[in-house]
Every structure is written in C-alpha cells, then in structure tokens.
PDB file of N, CA and C in Angstrom:
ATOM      1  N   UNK A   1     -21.257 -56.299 -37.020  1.00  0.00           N
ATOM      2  CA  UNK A   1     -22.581 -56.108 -36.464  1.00  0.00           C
ATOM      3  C   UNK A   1     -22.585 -56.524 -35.001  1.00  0.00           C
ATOM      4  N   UNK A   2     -23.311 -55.819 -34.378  1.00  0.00           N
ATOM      5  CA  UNK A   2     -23.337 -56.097 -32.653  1.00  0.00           C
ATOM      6  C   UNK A   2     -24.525 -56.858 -32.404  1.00  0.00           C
ATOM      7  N   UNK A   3     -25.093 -57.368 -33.549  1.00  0.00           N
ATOM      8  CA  UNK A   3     -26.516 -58.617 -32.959  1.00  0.00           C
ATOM      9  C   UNK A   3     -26.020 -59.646 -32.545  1.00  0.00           C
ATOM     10  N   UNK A   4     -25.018 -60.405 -33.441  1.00  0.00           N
ATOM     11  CA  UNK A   4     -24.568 -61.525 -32.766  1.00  0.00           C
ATOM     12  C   UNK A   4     -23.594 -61.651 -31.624  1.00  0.00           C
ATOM     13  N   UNK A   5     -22.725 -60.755 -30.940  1.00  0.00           N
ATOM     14  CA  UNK A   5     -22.313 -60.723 -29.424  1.00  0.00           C
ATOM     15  C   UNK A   5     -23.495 -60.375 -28.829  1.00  0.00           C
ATOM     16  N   UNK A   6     -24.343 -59.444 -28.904  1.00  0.00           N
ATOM     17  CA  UNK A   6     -25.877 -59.357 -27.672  1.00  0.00           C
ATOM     18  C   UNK A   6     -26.501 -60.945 -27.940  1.00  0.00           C
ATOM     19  N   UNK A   7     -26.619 -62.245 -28.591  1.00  0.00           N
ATOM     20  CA  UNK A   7     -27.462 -62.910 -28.855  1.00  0.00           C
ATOM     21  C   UNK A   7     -26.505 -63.677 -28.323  1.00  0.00           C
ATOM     22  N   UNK A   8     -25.400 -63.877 -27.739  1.00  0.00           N
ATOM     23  CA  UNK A   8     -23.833 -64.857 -27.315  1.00  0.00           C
ATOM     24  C   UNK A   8     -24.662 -64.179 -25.995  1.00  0.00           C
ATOM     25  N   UNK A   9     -24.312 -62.855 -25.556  1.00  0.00           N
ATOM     26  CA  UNK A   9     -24.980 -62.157 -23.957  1.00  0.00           C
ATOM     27  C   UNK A   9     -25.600 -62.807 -23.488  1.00  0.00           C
ATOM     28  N   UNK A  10     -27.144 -62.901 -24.303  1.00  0.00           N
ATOM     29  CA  UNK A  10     -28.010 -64.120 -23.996  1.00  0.00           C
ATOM     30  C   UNK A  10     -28.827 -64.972 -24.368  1.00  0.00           C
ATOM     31  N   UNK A  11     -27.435 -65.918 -24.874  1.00  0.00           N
ATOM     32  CA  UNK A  11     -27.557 -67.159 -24.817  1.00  0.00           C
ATOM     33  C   UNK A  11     -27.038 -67.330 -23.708  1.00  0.00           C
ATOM     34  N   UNK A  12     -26.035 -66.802 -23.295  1.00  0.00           N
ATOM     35  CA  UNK A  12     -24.947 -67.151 -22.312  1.00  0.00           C
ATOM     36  C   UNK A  12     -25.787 -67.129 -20.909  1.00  0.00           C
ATOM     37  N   UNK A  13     -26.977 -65.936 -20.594  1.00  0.00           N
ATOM     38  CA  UNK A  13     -27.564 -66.002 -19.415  1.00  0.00           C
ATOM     39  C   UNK A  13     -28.851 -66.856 -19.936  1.00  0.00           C
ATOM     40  N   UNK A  14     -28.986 -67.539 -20.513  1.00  0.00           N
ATOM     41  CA  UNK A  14     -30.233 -68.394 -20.651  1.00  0.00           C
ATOM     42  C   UNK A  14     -29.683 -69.851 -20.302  1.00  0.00           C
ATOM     43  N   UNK A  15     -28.722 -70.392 -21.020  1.00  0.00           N
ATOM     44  CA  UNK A  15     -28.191 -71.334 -20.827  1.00  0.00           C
ATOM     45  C   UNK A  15     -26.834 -71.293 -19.409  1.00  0.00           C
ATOM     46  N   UNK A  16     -26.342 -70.385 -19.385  1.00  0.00           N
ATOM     47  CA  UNK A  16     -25.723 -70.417 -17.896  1.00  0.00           C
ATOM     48  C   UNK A  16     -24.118 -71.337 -18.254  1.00  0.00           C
ATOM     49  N   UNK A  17     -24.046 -70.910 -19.358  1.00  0.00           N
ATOM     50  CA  UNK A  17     -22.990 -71.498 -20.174  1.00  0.00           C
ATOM     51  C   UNK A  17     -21.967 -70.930 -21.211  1.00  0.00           C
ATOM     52  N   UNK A  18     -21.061 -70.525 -21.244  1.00  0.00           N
ATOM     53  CA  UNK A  18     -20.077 -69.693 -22.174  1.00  0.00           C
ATOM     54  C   UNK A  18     -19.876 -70.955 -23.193  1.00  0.00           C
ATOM     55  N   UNK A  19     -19.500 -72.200 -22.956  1.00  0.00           N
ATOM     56  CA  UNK A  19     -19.514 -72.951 -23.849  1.00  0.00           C
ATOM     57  C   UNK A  19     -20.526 -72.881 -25.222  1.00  0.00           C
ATOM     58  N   UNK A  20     -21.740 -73.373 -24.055  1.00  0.00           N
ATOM     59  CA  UNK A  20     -22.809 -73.538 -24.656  1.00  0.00           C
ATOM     60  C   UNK A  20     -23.870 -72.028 -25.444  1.00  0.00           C
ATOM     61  N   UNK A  21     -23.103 -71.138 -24.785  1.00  0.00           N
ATOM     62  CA  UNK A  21     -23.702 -69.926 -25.727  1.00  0.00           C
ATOM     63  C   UNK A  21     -22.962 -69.760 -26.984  1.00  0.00           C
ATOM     64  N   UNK A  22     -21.504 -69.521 -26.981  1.00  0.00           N
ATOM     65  CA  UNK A  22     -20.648 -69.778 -28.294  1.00  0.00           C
ATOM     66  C   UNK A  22     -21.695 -70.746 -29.189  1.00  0.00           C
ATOM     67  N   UNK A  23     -21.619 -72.090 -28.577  1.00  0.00           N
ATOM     68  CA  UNK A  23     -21.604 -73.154 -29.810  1.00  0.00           C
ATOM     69  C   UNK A  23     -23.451 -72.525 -30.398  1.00  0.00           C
ATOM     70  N   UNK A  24     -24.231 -71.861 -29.543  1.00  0.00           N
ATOM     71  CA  UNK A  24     -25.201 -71.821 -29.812  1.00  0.00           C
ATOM     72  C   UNK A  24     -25.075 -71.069 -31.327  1.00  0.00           C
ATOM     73  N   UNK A  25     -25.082 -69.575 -30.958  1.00  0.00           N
ATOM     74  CA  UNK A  25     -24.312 -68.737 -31.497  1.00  0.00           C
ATOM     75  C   UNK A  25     -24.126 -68.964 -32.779  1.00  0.00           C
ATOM     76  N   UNK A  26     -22.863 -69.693 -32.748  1.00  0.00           N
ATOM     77  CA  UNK A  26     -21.949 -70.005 -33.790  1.00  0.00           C
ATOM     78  C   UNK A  26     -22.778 -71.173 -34.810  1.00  0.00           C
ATOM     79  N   UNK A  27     -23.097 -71.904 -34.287  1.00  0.00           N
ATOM     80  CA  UNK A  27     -24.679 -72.973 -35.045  1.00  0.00           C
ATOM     81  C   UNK A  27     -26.011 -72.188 -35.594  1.00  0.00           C
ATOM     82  N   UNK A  28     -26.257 -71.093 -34.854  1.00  0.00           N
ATOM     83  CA  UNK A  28     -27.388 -70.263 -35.605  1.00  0.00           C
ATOM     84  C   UNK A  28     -26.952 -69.146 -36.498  1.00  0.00           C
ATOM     85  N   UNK A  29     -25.495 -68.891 -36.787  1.00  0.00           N
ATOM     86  CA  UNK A  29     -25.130 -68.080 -37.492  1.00  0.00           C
ATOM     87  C   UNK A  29     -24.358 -69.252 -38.983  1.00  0.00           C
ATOM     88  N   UNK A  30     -23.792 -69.959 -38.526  1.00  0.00           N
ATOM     89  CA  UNK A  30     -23.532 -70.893 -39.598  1.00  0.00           C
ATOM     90  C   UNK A  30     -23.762 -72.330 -39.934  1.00  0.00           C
ATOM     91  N   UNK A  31     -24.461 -72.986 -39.598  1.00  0.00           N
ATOM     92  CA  UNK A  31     -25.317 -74.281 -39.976  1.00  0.00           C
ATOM     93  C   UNK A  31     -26.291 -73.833 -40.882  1.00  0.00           C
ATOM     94  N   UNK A  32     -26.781 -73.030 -41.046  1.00  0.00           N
ATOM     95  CA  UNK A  32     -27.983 -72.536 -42.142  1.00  0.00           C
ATOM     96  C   UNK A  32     -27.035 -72.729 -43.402  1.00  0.00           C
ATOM     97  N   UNK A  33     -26.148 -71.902 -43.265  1.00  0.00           N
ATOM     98  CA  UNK A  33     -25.325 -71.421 -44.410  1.00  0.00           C
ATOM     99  C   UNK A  33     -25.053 -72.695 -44.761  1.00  0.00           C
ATOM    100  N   UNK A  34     -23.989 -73.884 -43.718  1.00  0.00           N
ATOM    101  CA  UNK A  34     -23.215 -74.970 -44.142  1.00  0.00           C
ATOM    102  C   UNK A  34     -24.437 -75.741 -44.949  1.00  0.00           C
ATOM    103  N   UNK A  35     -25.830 -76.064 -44.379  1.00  0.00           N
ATOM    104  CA  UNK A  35     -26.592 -76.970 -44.354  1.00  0.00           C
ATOM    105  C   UNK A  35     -27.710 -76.859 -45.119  1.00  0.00           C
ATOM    106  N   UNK A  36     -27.917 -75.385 -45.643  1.00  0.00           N
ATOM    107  CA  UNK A  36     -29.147 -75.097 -46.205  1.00  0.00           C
ATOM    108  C   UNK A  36     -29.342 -75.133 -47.360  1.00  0.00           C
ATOM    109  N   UNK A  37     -28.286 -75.569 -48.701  1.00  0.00           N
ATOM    110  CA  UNK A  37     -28.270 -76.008 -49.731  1.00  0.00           C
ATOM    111  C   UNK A  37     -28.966 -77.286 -50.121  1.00  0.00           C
ATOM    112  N   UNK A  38     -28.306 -78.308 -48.906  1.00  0.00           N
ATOM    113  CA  UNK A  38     -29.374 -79.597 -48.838  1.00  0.00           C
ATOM    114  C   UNK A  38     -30.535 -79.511 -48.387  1.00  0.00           C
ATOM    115  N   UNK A  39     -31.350 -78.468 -48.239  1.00  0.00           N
ATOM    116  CA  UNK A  39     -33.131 -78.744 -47.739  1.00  0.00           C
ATOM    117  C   UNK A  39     -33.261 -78.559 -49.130  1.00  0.00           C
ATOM    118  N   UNK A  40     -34.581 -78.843 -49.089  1.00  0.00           N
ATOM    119  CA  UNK A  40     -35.801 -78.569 -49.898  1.00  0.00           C
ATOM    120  C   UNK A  40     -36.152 -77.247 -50.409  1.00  0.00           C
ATOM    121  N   UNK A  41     -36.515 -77.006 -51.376  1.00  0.00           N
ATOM    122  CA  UNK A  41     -36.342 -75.588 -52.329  1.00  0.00           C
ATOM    123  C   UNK A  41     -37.668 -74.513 -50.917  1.00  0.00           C
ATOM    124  N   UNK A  42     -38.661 -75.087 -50.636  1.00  0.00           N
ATOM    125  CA  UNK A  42     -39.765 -74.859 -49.505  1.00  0.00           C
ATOM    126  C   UNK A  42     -38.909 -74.214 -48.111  1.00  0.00           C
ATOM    127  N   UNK A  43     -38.267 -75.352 -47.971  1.00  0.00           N
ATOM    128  CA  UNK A  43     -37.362 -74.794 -46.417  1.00  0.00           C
ATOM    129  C   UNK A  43     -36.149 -73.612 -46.426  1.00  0.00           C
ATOM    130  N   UNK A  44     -35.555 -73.185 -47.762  1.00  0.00           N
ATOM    131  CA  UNK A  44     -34.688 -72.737 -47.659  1.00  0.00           C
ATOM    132  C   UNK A  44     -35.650 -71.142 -47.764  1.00  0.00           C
ATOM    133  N   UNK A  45     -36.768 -71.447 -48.688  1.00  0.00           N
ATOM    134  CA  UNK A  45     -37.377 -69.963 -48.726  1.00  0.00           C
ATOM    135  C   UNK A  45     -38.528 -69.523 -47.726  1.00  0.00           C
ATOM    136  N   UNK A  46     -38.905 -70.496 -47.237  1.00  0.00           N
ATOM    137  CA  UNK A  46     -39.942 -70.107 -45.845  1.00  0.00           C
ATOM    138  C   UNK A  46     -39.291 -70.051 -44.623  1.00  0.00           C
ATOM    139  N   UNK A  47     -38.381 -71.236 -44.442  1.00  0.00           N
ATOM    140  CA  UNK A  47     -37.703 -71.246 -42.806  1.00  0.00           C
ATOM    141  C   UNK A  47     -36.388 -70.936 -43.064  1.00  0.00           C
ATOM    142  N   UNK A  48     -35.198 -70.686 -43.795  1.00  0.00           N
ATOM    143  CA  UNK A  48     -34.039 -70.207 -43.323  1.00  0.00           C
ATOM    144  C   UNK A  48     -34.062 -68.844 -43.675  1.00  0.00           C
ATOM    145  N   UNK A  49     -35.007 -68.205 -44.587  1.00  0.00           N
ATOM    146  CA  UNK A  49     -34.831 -66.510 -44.643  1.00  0.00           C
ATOM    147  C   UNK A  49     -35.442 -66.164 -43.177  1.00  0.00           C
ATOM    148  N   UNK A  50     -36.155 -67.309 -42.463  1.00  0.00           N
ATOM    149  CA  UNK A  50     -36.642 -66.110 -41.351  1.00  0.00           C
ATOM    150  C   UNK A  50     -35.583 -66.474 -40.021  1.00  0.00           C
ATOM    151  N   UNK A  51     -34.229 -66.798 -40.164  1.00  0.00           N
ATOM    152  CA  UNK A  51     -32.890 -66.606 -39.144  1.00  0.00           C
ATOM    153  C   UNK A  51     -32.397 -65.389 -39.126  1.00  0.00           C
ATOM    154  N   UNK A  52     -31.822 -65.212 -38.332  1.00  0.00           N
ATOM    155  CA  UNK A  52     -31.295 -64.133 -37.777  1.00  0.00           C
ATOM    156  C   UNK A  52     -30.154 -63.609 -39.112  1.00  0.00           C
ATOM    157  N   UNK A  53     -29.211 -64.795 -39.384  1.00  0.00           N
ATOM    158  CA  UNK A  53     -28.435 -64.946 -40.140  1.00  0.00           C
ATOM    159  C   UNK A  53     -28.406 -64.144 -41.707  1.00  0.00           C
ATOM    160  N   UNK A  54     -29.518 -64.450 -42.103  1.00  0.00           N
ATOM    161  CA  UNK A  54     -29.748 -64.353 -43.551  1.00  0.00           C
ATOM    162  C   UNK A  54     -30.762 -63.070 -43.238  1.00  0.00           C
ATOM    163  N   UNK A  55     -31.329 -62.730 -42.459  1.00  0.00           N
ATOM    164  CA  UNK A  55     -31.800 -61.663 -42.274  1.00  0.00           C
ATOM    165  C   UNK A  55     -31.124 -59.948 -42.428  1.00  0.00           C
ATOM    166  N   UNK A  56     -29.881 -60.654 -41.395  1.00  0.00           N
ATOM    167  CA  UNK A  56     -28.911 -59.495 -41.298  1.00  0.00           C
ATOM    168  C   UNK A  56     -28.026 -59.737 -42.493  1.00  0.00           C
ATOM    169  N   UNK A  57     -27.897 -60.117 -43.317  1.00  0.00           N
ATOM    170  CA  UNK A  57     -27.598 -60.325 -45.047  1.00  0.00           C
ATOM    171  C   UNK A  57     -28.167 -59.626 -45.519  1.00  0.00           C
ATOM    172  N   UNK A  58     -29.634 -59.475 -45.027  1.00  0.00           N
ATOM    173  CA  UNK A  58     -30.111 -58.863 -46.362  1.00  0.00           C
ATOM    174  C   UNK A  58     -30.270 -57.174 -45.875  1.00  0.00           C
ATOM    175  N   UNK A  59     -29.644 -57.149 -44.710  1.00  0.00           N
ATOM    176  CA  UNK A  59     -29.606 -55.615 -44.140  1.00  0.00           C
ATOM    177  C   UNK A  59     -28.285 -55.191 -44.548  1.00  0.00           C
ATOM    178  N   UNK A  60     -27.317 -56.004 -44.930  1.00  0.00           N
ATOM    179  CA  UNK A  60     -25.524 -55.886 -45.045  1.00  0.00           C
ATOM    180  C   UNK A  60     -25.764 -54.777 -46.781  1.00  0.00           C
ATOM    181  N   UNK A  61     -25.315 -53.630 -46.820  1.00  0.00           N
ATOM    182  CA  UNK A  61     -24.833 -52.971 -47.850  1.00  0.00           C
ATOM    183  C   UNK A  61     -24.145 -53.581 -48.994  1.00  0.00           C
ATOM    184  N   UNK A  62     -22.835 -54.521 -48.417  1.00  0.00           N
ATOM    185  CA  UNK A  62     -22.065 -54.921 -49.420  1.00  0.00           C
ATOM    186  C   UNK A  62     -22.185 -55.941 -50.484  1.00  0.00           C
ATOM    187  N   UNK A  63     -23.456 -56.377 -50.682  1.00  0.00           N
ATOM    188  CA  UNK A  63     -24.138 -57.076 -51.895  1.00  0.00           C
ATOM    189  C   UNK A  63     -23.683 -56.131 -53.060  1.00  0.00           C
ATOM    190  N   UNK A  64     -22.908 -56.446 -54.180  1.00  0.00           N
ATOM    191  CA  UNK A  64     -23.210 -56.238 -54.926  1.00  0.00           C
ATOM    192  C   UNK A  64     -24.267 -55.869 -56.068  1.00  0.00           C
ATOM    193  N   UNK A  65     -24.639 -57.170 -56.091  1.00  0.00           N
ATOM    194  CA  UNK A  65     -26.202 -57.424 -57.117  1.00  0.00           C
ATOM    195  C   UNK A  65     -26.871 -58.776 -55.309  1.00  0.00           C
ATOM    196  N   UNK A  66     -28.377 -58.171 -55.521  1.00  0.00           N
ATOM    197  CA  UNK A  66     -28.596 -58.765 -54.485  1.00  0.00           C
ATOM    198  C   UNK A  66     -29.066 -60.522 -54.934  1.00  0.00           C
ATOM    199  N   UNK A  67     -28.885 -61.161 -53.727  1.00  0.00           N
ATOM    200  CA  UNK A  67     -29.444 -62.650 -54.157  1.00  0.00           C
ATOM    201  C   UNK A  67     -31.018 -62.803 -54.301  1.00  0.00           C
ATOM    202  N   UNK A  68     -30.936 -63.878 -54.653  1.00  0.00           N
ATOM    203  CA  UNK A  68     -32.896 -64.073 -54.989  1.00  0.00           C
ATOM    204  C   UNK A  68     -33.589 -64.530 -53.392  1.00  0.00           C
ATOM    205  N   UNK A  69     -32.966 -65.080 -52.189  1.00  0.00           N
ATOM    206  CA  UNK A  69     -33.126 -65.098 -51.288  1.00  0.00           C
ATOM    207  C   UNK A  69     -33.498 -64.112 -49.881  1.00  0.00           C
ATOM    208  N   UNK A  70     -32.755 -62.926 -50.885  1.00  0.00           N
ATOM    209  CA  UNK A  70     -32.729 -61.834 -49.891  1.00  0.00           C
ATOM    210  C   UNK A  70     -34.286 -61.129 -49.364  1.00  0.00           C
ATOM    211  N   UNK A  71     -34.189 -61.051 -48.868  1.00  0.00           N
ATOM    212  CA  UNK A  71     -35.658 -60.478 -48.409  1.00  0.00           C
ATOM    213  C   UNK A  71     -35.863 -58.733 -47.752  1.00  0.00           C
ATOM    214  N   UNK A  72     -36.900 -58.295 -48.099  1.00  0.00           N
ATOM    215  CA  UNK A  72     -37.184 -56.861 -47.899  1.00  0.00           C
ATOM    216  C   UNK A  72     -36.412 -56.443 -46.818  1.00  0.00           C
ATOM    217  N   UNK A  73     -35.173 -55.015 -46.727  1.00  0.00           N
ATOM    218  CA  UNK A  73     -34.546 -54.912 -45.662  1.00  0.00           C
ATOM    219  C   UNK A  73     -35.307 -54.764 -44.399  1.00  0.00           C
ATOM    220  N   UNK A  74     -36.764 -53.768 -44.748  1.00  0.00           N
ATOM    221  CA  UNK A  74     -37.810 -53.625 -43.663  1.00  0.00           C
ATOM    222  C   UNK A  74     -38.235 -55.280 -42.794  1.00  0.00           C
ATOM    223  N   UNK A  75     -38.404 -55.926 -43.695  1.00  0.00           N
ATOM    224  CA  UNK A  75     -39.061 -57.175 -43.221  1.00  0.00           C
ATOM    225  C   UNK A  75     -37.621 -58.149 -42.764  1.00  0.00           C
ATOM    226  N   UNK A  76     -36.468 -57.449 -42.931  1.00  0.00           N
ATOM    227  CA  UNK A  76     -35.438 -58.302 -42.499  1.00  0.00           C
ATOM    228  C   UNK A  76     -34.730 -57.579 -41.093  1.00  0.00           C
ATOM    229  N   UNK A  77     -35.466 -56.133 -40.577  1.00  0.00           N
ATOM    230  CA  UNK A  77     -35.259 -55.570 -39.563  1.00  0.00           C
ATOM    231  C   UNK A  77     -36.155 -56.175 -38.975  1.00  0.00           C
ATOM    232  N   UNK A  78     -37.184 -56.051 -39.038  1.00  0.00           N
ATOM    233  CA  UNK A  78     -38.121 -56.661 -38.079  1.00  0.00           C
ATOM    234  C   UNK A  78     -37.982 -58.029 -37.793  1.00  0.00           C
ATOM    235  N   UNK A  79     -37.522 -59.143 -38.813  1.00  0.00           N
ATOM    236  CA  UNK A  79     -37.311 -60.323 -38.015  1.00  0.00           C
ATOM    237  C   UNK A  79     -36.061 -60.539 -37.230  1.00  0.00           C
ATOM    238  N   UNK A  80     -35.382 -59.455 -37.277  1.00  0.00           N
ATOM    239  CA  UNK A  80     -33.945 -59.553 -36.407  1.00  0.00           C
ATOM    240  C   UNK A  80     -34.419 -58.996 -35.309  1.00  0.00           C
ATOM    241  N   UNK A  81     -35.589 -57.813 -35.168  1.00  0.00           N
ATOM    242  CA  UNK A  81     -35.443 -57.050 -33.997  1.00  0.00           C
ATOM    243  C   UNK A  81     -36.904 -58.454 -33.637  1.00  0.00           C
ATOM    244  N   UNK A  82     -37.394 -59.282 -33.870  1.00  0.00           N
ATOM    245  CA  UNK A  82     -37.829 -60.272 -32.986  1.00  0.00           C
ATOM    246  C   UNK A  82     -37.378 -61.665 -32.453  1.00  0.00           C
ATOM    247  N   UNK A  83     -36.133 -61.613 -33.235  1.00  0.00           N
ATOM    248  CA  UNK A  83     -35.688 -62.397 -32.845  1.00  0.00           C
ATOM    249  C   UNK A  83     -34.817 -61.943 -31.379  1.00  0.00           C
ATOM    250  N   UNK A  84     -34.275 -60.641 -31.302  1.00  0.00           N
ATOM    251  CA  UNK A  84     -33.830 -59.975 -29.927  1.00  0.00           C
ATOM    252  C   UNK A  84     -34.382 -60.038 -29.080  1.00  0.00           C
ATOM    253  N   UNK A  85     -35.825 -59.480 -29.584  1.00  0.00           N
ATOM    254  CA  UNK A  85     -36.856 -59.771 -28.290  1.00  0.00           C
ATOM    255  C   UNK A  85     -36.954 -60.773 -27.728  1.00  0.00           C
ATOM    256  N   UNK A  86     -37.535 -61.798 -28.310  1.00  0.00           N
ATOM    257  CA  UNK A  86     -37.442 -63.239 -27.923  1.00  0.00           C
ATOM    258  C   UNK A  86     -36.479 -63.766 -26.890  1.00  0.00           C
ATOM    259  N   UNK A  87     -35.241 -63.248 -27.490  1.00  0.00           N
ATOM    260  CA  UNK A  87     -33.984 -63.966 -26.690  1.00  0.00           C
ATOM    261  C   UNK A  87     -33.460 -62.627 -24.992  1.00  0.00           C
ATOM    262  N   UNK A  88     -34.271 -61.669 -25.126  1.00  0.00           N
ATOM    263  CA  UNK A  88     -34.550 -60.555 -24.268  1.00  0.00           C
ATOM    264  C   UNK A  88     -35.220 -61.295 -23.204  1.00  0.00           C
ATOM    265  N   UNK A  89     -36.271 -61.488 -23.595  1.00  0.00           N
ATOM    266  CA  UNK A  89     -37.520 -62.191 -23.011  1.00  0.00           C
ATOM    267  C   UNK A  89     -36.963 -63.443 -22.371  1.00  0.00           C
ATOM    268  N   UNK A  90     -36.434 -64.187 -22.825  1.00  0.00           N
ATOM    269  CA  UNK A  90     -36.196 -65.012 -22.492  1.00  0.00           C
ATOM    270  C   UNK A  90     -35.149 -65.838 -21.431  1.00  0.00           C
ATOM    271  N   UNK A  91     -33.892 -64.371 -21.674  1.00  0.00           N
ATOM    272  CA  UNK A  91     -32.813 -64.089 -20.438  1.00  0.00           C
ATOM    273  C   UNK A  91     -33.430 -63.400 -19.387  1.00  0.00           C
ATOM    274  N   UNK A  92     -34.256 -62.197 -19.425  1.00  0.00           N
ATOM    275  CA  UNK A  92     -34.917 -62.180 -18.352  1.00  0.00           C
ATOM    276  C   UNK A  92     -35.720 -63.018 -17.782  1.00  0.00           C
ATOM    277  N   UNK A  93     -36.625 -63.592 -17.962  1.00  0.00           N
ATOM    278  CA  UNK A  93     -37.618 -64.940 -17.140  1.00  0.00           C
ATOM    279  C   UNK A  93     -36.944 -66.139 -16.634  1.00  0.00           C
ATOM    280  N   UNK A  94     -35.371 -66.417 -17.198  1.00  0.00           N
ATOM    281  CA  UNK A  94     -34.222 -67.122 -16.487  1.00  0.00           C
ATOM    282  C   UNK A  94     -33.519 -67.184 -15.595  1.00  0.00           C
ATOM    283  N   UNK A  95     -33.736 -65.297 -15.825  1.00  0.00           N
ATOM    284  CA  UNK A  95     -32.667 -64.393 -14.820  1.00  0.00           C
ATOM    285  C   UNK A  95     -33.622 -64.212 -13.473  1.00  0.00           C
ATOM    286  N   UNK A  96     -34.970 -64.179 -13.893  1.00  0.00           N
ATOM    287  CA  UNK A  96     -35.690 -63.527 -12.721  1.00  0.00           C
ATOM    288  C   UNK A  96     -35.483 -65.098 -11.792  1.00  0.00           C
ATOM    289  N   UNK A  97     -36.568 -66.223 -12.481  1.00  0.00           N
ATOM    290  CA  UNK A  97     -36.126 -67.579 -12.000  1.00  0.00           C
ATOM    291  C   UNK A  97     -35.545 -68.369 -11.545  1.00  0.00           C
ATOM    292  N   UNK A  98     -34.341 -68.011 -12.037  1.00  0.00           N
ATOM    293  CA  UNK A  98     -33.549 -68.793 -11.636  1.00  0.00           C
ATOM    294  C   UNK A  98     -32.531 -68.298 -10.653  1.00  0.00           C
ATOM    295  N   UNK A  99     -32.280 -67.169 -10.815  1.00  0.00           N
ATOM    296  CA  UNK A  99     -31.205 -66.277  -9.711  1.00  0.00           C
ATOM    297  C   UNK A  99     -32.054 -65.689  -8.663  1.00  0.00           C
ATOM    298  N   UNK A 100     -33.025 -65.752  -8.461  1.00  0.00           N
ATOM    299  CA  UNK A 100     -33.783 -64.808  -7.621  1.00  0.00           C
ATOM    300  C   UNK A 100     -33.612 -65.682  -5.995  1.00  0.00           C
TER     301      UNK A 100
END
C-alpha cells in the first residue's frame, strides 16, 4: 500500500526529520498492534479502529474470515482518506511557515 510512504512524505516535511518521520511512521503503524491487546476492551474498539493502521486492514482483501474488529471498508476509506488530509494539511501550513 502507498499510504504509509505518503504519511513517512509528510511526516518527514512536518517534522523536518527523516529520523523522526520513520520512527513516527513506524509507531503509528505498529504500537497499536504491539500495545493494543493491553487497553481496555472501550479503547481498542472506539480509539484503535479509528488508526490508519487497522483501517487499512480492514480495506486489505486477504482476510480470510474477517476479524470482529474490522470495520465497514466504506467507513475504513474514509478514515484513511482523513487521516491524509490531516497530515496534507498539515505539511502544507509547515511548508508555507516555515520555508517561506
């Protein structure tokens, strides 16, 4: 999938950091996963289905039988395509700001 190199793109012009966009990156694509067994039955179904992560899971074909986590592919496009925006939005008003 090409969401997570465009979301490395910019992180990378938000933070002004290759380091720090990787580790971003790489923490919002797998700390949910490592970490989200230990929340609360509440957090794993209100706040980690709405990551980028588990979103684009539930857009991935290769599920077999799907999980009980997975969420509507429609409603799992749309929180990926706002989470782009966001991070769109957000490299530009950095970019304008700060480089100008």
């Amino acid at each position: 999938m090409a969401f997570f190199p465009i979301m490395g793109l910019l992180f990378g012009a938000v933070l002004r950091s290759t380091a720090g966009a990787i580790t971003a990156v790489l923490g919002l694509l797998w700390l949910p996963v490592i970490f989200g067994e230990t929340l609360p039955m509440w957090w794993r179904e209100n706040v980690i289905s709405l990551l980028p992560g588990s979103a684009l899971d539930s857009l991935s074909v290769s599920h077999v039988e799907p999980a009980a986590a997975n969420t509507d592919p429609a409603v799992a496009a749309i929180i990926a395509g706002v989470w782009l925006a966001v991070m769109v939005g957000a490299a530009y008003l950095t970019l304008v700001r700060r480089d100008a």
